[in-house]
PDB file of N, CA and C in Angstrom:
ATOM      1  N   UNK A   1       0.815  -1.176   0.000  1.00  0.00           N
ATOM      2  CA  UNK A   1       0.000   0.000   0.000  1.00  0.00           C
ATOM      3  C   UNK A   1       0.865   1.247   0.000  1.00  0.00           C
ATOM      4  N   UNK A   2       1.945   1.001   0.630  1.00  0.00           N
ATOM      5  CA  UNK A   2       3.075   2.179   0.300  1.00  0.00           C
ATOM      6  C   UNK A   2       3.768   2.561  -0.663  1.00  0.00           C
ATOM      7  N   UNK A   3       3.907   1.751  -1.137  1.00  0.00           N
ATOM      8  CA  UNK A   3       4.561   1.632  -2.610  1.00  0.00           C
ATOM      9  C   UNK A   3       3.380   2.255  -3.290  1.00  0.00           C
ATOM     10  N   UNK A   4       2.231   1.877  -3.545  1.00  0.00           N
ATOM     11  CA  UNK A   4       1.324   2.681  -4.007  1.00  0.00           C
ATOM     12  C   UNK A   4       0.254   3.995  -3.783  1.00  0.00           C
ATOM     13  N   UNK A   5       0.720   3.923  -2.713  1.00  0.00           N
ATOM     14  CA  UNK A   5       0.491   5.406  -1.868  1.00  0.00           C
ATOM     15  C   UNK A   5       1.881   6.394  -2.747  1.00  0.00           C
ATOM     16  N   UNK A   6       3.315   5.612  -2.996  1.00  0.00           N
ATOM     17  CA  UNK A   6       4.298   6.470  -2.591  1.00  0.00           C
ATOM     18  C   UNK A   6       4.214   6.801  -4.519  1.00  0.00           C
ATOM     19  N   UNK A   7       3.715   5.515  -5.482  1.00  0.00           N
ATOM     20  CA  UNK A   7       3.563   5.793  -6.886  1.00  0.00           C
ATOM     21  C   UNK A   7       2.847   7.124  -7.372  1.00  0.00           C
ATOM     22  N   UNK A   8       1.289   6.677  -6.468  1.00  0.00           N
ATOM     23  CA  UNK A   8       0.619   8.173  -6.600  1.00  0.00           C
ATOM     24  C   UNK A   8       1.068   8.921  -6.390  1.00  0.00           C
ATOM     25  N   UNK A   9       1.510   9.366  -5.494  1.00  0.00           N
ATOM     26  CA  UNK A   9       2.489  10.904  -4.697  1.00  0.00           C
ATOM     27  C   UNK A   9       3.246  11.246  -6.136  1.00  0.00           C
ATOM     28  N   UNK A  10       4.106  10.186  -6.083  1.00  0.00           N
ATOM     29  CA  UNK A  10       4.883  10.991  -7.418  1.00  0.00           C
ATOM     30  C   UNK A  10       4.680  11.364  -8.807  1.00  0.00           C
ATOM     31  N   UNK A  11       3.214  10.364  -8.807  1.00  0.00           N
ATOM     32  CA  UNK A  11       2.929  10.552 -10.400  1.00  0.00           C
ATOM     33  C   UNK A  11       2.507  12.155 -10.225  1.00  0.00           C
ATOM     34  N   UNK A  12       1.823  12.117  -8.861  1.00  0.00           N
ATOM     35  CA  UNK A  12       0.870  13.670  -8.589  1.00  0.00           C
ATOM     36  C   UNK A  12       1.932  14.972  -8.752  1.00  0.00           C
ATOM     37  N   UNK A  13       2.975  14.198  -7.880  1.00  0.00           N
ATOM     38  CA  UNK A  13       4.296  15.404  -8.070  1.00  0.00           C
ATOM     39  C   UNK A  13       4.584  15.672  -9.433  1.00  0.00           C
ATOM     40  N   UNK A  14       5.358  14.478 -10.172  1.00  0.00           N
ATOM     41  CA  UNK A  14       5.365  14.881 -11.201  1.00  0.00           C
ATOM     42  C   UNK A  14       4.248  15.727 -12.130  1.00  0.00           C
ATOM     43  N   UNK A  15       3.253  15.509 -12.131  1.00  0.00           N
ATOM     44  CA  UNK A  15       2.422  16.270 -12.669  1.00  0.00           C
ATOM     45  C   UNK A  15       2.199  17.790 -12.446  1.00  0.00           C
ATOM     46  N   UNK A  16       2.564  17.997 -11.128  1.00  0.00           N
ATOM     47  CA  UNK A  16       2.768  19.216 -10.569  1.00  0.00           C
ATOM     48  C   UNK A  16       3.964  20.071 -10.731  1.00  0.00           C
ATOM     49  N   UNK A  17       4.685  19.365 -11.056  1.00  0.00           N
ATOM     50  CA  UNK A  17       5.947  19.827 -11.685  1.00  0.00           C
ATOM     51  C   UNK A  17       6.043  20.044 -12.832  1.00  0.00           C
ATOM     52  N   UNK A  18       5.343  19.579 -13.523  1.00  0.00           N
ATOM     53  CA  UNK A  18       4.970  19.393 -15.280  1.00  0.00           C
ATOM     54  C   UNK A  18       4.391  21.220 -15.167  1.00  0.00           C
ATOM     55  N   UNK A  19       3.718  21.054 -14.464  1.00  0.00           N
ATOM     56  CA  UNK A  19       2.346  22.374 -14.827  1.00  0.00           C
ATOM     57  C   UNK A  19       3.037  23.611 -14.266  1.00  0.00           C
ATOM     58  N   UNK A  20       3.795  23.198 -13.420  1.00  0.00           N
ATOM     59  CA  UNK A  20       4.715  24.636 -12.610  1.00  0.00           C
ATOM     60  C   UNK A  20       5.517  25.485 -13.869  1.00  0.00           C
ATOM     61  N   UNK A  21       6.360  24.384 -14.306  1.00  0.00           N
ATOM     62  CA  UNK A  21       7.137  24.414 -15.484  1.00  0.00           C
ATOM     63  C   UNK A  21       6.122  24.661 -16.538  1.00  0.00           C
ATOM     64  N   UNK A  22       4.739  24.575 -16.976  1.00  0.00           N
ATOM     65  CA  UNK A  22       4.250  25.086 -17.964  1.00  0.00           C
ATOM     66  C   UNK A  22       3.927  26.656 -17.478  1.00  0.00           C
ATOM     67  N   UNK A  23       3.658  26.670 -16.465  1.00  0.00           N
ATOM     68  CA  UNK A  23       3.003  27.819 -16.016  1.00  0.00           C
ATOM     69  C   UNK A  23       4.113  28.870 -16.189  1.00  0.00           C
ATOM     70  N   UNK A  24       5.542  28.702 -15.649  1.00  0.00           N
ATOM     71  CA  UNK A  24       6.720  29.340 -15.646  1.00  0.00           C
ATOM     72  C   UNK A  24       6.944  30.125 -17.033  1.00  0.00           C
ATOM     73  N   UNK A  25       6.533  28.830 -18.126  1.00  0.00           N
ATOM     74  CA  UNK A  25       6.935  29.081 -19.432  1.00  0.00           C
ATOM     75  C   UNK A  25       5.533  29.964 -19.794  1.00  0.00           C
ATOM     76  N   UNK A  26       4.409  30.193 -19.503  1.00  0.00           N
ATOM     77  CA  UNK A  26       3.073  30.807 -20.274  1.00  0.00           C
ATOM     78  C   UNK A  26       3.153  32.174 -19.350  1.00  0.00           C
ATOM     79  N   UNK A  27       4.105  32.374 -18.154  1.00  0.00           N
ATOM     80  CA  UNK A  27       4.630  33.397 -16.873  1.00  0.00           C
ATOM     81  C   UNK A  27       5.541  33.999 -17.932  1.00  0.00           C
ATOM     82  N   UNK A  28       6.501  33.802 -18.464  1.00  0.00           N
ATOM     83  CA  UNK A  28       7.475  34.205 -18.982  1.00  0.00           C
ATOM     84  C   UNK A  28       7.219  34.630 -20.436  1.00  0.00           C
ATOM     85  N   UNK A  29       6.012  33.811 -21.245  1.00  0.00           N
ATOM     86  CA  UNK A  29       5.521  34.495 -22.472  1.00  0.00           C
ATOM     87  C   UNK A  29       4.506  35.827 -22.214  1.00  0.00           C
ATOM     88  N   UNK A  30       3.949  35.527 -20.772  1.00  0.00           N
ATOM     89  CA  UNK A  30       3.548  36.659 -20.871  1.00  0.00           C
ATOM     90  C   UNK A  30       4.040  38.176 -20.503  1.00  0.00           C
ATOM     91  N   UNK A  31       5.174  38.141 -19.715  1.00  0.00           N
ATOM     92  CA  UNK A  31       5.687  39.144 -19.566  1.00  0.00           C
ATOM     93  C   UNK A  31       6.099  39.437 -20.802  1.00  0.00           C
ATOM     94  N   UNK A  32       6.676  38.452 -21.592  1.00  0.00           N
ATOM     95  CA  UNK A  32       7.477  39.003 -22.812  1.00  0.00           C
ATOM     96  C   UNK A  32       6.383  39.624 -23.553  1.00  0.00           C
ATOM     97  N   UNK A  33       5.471  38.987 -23.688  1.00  0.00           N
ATOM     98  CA  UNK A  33       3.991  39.948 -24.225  1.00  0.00           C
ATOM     99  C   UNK A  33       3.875  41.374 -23.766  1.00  0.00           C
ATOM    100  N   UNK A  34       3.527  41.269 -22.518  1.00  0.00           N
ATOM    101  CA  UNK A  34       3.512  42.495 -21.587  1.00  0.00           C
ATOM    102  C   UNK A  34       4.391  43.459 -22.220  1.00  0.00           C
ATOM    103  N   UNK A  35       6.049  43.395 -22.520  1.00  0.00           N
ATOM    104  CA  UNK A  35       6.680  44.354 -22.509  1.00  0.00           C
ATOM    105  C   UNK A  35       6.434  44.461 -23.935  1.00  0.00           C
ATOM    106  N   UNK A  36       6.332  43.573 -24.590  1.00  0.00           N
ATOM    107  CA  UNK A  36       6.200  43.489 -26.466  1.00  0.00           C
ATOM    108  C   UNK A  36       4.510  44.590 -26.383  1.00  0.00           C
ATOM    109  N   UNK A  37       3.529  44.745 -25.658  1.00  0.00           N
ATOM    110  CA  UNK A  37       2.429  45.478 -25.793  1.00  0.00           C
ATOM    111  C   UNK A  37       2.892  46.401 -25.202  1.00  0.00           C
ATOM    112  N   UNK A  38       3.848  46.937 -24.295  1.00  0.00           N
ATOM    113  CA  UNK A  38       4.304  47.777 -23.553  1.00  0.00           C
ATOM    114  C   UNK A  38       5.128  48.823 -24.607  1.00  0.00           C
ATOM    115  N   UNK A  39       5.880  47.921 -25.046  1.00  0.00           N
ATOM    116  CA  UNK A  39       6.659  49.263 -26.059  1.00  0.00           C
ATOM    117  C   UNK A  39       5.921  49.549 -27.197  1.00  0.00           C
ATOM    118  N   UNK A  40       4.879  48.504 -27.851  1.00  0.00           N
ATOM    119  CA  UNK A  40       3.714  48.485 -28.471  1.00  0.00           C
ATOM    120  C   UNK A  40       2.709  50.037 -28.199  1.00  0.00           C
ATOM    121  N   UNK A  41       2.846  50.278 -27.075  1.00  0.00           N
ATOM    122  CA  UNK A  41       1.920  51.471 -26.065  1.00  0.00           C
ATOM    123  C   UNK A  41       2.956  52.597 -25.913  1.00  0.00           C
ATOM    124  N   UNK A  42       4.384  52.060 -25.771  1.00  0.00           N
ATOM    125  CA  UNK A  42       5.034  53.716 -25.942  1.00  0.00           C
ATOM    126  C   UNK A  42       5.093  53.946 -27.474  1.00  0.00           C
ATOM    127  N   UNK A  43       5.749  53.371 -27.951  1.00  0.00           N
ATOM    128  CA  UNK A  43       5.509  53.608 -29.380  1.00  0.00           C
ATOM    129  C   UNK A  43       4.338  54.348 -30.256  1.00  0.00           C
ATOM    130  N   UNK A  44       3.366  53.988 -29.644  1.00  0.00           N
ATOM    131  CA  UNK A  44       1.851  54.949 -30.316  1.00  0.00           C
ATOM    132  C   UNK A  44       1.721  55.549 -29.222  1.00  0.00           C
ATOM    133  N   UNK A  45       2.188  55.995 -27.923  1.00  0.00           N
ATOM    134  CA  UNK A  45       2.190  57.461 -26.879  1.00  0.00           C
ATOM    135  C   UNK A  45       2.483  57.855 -27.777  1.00  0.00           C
ATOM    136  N   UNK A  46       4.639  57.909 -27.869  1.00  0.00           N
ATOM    137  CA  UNK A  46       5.249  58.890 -28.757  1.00  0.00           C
ATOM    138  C   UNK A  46       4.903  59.326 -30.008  1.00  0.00           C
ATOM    139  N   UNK A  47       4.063  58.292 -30.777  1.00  0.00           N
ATOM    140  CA  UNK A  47       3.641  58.930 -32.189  1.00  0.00           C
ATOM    141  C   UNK A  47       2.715  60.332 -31.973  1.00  0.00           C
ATOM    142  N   UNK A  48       1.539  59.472 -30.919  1.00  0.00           N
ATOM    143  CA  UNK A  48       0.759  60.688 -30.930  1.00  0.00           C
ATOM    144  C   UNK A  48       0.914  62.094 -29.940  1.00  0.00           C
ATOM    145  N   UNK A  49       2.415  61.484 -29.115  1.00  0.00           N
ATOM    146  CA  UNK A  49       3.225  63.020 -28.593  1.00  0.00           C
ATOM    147  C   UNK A  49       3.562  63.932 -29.593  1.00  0.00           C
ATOM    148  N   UNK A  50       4.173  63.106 -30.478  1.00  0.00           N
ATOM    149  CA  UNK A  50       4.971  63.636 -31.862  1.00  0.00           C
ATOM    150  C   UNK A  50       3.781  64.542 -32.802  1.00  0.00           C
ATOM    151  N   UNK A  51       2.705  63.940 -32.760  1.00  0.00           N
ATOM    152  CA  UNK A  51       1.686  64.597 -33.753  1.00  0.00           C
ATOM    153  C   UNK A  51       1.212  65.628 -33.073  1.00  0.00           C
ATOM    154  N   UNK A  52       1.081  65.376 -31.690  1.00  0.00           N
ATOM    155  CA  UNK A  52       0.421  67.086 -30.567  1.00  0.00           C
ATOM    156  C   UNK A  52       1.282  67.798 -31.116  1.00  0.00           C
ATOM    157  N   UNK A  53       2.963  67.690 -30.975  1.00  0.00           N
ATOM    158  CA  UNK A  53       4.035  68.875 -31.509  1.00  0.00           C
ATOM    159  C   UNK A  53       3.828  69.198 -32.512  1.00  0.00           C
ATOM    160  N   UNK A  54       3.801  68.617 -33.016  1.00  0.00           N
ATOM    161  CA  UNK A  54       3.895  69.055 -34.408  1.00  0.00           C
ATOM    162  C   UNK A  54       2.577  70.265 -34.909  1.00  0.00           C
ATOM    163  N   UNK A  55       1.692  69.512 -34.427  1.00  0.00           N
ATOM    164  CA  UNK A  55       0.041  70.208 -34.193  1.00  0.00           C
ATOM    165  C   UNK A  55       0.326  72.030 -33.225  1.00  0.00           C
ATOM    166  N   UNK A  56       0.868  71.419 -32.390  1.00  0.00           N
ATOM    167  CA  UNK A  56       1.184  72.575 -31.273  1.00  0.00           C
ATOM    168  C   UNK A  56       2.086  73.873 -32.169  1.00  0.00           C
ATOM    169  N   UNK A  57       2.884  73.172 -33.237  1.00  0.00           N
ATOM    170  CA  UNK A  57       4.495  74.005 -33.641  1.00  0.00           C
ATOM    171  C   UNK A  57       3.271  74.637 -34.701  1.00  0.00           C
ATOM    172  N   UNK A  58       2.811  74.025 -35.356  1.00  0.00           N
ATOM    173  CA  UNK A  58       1.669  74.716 -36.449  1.00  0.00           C
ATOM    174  C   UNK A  58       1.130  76.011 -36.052  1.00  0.00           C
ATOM    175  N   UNK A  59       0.110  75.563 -34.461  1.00  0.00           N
ATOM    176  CA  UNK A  59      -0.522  76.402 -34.455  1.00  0.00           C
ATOM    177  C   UNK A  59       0.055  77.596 -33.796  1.00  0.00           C
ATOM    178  N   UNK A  60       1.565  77.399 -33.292  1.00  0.00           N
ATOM    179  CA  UNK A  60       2.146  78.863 -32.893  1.00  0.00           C
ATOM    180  C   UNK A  60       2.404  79.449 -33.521  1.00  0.00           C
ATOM    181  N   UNK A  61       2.392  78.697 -35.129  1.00  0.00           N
ATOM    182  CA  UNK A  61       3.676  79.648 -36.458  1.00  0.00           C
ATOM    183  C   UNK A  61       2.130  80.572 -37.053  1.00  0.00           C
ATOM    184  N   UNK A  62       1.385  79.709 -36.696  1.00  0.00           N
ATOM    185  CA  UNK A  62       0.250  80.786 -37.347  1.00  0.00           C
ATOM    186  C   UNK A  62      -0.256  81.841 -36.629  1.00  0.00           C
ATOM    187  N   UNK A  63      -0.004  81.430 -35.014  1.00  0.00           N
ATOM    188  CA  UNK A  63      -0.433  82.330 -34.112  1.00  0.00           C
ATOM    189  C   UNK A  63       0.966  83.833 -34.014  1.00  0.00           C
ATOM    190  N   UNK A  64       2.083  83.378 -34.808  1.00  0.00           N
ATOM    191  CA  UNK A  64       2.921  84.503 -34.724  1.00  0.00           C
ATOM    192  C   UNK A  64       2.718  84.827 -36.444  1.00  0.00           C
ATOM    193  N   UNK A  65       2.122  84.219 -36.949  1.00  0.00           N
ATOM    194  CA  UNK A  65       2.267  84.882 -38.269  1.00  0.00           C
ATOM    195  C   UNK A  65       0.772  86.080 -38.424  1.00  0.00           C
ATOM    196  N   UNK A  66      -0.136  85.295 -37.748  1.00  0.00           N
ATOM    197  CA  UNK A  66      -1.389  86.468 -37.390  1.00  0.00           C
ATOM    198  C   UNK A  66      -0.815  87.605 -36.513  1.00  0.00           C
ATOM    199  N   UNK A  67       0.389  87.421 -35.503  1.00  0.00           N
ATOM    200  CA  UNK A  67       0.854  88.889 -34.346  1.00  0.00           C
ATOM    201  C   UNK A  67       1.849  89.312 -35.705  1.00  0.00           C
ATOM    202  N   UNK A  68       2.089  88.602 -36.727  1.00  0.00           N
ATOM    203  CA  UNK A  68       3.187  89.470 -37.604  1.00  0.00           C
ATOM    204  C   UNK A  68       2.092  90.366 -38.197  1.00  0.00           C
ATOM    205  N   UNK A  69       1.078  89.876 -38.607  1.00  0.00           N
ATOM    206  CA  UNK A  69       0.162  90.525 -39.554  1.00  0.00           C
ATOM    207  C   UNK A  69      -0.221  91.941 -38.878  1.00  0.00           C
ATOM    208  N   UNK A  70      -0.966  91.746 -37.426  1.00  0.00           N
ATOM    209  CA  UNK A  70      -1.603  92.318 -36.776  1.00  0.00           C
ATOM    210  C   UNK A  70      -0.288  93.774 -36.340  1.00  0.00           C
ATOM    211  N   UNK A  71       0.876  93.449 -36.027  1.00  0.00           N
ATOM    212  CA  UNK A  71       1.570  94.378 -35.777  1.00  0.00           C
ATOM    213  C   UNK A  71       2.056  95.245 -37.243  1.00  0.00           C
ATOM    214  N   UNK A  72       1.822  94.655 -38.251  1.00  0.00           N
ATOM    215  CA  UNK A  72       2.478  95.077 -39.190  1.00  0.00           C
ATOM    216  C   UNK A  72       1.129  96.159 -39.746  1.00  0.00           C
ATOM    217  N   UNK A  73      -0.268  95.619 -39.665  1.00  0.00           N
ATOM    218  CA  UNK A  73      -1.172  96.418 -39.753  1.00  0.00           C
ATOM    219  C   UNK A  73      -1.023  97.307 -38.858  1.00  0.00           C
ATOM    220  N   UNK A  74      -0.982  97.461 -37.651  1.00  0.00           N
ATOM    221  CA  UNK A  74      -0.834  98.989 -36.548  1.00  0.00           C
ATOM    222  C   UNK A  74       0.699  99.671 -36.996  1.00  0.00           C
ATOM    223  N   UNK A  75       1.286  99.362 -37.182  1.00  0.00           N
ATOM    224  CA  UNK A  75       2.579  99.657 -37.752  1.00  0.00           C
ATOM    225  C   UNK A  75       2.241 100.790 -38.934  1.00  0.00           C
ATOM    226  N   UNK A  76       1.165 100.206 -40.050  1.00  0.00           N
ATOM    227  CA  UNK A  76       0.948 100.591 -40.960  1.00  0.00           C
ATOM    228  C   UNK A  76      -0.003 102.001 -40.571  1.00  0.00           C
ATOM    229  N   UNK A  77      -0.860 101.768 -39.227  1.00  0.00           N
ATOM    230  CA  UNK A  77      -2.148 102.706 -39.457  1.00  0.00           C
ATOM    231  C   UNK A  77      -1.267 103.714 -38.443  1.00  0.00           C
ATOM    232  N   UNK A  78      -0.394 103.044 -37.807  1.00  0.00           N
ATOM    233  CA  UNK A  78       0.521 104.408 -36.707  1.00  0.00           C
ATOM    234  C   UNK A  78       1.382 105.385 -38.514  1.00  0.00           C
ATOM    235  N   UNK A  79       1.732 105.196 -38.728  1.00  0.00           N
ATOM    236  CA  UNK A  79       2.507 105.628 -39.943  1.00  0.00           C
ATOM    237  C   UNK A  79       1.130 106.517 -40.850  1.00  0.00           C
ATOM    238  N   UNK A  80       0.029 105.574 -41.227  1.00  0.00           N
ATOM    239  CA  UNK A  80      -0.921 107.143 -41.523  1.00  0.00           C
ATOM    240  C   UNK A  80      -1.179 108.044 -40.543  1.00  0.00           C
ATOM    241  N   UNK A  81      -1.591 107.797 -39.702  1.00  0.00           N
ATOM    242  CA  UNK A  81      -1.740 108.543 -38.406  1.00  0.00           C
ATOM    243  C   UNK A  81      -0.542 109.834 -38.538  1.00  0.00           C
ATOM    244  N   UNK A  82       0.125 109.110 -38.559  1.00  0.00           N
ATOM    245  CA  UNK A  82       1.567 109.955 -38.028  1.00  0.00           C
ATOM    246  C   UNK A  82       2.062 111.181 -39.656  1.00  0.00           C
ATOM    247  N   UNK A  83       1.254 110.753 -40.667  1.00  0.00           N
ATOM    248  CA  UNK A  83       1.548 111.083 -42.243  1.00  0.00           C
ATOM    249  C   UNK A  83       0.529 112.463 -42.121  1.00  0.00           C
ATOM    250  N   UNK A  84      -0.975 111.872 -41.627  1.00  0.00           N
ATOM    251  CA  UNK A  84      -2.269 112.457 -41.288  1.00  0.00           C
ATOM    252  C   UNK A  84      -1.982 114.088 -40.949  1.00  0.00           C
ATOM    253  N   UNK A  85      -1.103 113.935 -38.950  1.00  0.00           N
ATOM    254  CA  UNK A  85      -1.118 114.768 -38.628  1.00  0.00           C
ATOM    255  C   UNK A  85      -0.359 115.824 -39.158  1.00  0.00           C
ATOM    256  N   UNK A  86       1.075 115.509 -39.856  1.00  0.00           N
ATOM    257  CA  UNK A  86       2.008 115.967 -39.940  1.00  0.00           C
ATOM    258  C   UNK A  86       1.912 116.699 -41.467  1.00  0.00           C
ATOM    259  N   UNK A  87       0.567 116.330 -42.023  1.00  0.00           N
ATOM    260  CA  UNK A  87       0.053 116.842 -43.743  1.00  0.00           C
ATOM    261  C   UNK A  87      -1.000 117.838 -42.682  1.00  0.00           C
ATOM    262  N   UNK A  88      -1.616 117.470 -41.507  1.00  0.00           N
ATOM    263  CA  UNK A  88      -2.670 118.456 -41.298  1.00  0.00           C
ATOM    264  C   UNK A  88      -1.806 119.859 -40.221  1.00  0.00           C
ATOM    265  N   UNK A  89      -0.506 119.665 -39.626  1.00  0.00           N
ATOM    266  CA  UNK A  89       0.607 120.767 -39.527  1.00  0.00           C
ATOM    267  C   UNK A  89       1.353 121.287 -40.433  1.00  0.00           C
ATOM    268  N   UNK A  90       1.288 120.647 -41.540  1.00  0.00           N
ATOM    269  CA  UNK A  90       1.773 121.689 -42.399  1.00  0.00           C
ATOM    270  C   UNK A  90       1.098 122.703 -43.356  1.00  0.00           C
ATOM    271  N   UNK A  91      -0.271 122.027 -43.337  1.00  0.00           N
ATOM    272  CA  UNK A  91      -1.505 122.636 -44.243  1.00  0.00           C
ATOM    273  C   UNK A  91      -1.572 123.651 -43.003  1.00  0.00           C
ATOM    274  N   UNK A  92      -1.642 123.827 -41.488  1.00  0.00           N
ATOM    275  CA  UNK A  92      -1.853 124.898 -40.848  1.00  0.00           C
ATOM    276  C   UNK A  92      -0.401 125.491 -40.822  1.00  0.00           C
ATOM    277  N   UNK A  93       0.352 125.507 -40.763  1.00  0.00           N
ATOM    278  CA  UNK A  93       1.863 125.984 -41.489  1.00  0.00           C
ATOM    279  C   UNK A  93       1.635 126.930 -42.487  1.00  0.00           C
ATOM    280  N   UNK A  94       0.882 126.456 -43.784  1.00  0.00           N
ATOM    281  CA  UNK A  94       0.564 126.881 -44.784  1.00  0.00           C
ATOM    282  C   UNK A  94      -0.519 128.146 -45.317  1.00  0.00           C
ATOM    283  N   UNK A  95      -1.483 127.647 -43.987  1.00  0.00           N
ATOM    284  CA  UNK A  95      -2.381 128.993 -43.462  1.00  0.00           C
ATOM    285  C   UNK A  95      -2.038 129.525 -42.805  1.00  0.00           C
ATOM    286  N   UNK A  96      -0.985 129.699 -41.681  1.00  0.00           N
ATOM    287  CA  UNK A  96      -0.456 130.650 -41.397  1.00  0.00           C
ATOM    288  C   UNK A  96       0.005 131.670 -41.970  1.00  0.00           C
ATOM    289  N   UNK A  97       1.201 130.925 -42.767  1.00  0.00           N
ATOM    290  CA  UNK A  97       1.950 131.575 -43.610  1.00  0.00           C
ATOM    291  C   UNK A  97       1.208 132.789 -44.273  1.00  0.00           C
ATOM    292  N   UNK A  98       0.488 132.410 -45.286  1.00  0.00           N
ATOM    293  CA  UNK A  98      -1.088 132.687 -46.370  1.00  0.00           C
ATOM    294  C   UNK A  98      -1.565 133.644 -45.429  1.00  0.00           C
ATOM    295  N   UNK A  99      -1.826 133.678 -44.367  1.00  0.00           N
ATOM    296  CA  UNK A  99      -2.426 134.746 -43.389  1.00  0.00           C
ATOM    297  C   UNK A  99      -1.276 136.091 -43.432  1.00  0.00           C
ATOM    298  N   UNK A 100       0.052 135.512 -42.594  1.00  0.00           N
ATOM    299  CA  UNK A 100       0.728 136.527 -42.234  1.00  0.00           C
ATOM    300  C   UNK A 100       1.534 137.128 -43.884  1.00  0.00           C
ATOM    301  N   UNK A 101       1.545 136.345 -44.627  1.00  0.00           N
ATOM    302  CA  UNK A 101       2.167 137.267 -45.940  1.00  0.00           C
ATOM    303  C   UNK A 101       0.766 138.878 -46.211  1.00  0.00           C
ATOM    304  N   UNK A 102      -0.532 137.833 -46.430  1.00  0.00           N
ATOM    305  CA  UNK A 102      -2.042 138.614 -46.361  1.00  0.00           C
ATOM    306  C   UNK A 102      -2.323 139.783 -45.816  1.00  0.00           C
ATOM    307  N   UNK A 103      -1.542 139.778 -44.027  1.00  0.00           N
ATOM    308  CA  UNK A 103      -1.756 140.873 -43.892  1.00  0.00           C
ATOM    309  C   UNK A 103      -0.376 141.787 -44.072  1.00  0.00           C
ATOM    310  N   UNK A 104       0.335 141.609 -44.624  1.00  0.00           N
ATOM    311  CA  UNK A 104       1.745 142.743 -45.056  1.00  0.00           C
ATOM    312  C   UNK A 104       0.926 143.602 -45.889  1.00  0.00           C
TER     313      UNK A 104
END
């Protein structure tokens, strides 16, 4: 009965040892999975980090090409402004003048 008490035991062991060792090996495919979906997952982070920048670099070049526009327009209307007054001091320059020759 010992002998067959001691057969079972080991067939059981062995079997348990069989499955440890499978388990080890389906333990070890899956980490390798894990990290294979892992860099799988940085890999499309960084793409779609890469596409925000890129998205981001766009919309600053337009957002400084609209402050180029926008300064270059006040730029433009300071310069009439500044054309404006300096045609409407000399036209009173001009009536002066026209006055004080007038009354000699």
């Amino acid at each position: 009965m010992n002998k067959k008490n001691a057969s079972a035991v080991s067939l059981e062991l062995t079997k348990r040892i069989w499955l440890v060792k499978c388990s080890a090996s389906i333990v070890s495919c899956i980490h390798k999975s894990k990290s294979t979906v892992s860099a799988a997952t940085k890999r499309r982070l960084l793409s779609e980090l890469k596409d925000e920048l890129e998205y981001c670099r766009r919309k600053w070049a337009a957002a400084r090409a609209k402050t180029m526009k926008v300064k270059s327009s006040a730029m433009i209307y300071d310069e009439f402004a500044r054309r404006k007054l300096e045609d409407a001091n000399n036209s009173l320059k001009v009536v002066t003048v026209i006055r004080v020759v007038s009354l000699r």
